[in-house]
N, C-alpha and C. Protein backbone atom coordinates (compact mmCIF):
# COMPACT_ATOMS: atom_id res chain seq x y z
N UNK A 1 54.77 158.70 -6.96
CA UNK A 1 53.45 158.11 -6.97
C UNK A 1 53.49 156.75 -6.26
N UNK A 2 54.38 155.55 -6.31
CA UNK A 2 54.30 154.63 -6.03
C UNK A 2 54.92 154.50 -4.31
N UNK A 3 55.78 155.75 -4.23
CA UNK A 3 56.14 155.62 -2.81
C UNK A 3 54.67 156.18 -2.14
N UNK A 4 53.96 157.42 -2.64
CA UNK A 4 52.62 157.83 -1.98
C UNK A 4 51.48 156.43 -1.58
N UNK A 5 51.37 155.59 -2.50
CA UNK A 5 50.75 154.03 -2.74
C UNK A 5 51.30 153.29 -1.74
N UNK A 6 52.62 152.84 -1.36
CA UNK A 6 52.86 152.33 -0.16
C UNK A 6 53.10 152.72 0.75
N UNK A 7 52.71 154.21 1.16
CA UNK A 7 52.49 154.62 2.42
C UNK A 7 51.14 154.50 2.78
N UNK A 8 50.47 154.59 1.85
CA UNK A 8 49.27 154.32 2.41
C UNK A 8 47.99 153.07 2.22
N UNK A 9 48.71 152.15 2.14
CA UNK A 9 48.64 150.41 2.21
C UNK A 9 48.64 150.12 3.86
N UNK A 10 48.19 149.57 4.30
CA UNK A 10 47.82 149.40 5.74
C UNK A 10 48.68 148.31 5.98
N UNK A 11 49.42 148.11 6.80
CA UNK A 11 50.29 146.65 7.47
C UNK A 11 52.04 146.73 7.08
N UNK A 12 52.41 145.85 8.40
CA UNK A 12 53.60 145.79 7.75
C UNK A 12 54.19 145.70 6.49
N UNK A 13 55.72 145.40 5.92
CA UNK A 13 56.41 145.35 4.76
C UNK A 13 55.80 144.14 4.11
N UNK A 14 55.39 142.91 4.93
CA UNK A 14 54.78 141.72 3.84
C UNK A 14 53.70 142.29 3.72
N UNK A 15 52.66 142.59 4.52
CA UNK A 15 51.40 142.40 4.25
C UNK A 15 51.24 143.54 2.88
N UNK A 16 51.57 144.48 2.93
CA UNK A 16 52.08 145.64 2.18
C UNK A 16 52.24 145.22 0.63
N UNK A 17 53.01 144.00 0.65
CA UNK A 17 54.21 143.43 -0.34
C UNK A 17 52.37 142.49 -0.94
N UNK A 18 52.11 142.06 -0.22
CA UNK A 18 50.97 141.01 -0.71
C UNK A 18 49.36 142.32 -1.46
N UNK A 19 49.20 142.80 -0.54
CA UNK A 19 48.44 144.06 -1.07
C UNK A 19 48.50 144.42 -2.41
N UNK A 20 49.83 145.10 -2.37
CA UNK A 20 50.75 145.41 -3.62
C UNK A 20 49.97 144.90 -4.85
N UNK A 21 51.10 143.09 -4.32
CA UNK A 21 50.45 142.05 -5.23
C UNK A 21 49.03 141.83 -6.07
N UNK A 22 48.21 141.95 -5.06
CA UNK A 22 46.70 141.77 -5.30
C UNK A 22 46.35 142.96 -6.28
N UNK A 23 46.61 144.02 -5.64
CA UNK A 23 46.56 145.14 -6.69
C UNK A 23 46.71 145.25 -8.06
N UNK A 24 47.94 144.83 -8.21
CA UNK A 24 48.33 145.09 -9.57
C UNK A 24 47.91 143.68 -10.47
N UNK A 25 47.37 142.68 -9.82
CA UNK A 25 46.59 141.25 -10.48
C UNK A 25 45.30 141.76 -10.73
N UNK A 26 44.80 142.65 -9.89
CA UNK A 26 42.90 142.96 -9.73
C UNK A 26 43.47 144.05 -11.08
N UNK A 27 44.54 144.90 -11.48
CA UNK A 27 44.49 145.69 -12.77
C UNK A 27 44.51 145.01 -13.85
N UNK A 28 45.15 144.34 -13.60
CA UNK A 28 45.69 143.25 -15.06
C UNK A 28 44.62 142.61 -15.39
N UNK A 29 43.56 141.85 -14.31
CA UNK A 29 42.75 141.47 -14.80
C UNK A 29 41.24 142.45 -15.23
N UNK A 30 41.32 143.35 -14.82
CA UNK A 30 40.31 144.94 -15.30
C UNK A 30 40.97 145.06 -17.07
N UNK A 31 42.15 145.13 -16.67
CA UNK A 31 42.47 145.25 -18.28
C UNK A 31 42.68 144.14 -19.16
N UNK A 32 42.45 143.07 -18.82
CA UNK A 32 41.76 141.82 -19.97
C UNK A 32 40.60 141.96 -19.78
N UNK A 33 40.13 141.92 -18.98
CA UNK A 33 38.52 141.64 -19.16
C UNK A 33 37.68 142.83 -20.12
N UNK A 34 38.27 144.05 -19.54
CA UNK A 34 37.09 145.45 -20.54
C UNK A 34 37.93 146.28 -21.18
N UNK A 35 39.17 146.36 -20.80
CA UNK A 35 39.93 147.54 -21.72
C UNK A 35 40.31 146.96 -22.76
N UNK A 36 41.03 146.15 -23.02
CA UNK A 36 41.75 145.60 -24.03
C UNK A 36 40.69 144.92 -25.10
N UNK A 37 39.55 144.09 -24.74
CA UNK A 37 38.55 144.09 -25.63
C UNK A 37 37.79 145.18 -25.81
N UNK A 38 37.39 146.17 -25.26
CA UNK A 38 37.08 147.63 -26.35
C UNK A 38 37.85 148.13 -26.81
N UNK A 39 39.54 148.07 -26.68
CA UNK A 39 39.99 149.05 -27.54
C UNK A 39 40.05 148.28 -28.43
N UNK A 40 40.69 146.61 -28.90
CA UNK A 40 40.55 146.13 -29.93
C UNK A 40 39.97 146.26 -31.28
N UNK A 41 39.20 146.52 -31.37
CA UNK A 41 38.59 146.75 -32.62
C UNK A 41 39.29 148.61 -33.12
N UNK A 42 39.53 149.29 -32.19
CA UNK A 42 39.91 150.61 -32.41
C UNK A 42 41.61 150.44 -33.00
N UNK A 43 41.76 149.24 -32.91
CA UNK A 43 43.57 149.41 -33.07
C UNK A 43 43.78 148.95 -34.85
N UNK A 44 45.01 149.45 -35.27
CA UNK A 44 44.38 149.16 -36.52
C UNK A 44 45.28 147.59 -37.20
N UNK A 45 45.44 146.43 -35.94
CA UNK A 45 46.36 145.30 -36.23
C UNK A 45 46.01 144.47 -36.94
N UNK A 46 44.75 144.68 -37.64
CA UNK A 46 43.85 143.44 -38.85
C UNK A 46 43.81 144.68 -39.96
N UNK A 47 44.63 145.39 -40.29
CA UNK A 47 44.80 146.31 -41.62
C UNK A 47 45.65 146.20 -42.24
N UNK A 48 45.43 145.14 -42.73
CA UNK A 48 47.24 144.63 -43.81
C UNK A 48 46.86 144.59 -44.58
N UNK A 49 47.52 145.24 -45.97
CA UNK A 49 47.62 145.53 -47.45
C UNK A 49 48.87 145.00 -47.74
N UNK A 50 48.38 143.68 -48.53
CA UNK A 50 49.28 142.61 -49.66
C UNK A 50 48.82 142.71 -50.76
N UNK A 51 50.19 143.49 -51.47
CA UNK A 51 49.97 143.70 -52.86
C UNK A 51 50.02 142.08 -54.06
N UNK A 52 49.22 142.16 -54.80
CA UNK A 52 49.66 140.39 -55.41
C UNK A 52 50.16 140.96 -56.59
N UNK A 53 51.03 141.98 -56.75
CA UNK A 53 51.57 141.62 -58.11
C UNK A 53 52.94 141.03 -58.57
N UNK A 54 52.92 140.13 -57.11
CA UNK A 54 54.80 139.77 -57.43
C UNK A 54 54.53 138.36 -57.53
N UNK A 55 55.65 137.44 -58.40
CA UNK A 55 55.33 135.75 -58.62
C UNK A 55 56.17 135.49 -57.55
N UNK A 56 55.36 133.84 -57.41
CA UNK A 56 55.78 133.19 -56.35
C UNK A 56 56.47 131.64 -56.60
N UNK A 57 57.04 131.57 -56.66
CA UNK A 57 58.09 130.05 -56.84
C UNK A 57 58.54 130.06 -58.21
């Protein structure tokens, strides 16, 4: 897959290399901006069960 991706990137090995770059920054930032805040609420990392029946000090 990733060799198919840089064959067909237009320009030499830098320009290629910078492309690349941009690419995978323009995903990262797709996935902060809308993925990761809709799935949030779907994940279940604010579901903690603390039992209080044990003493403390």
């Amino acid at each position: 897959m990733y060799g198919w991706i840089w064959r067909h990137l237009p320009g030499n090995v830098w320009v290629k290399a910078v492309v690349s770059l941009l690419l995978v920054l323009a995903i990262v930032f797709v996935l902060f901006q809308w993925v990761f805040p809709w799935a949030e609420p779907l994940l279940p990392f604010n579901d903690v069960t603390v039992n209080g029946g044990g003493s403390a000090g």
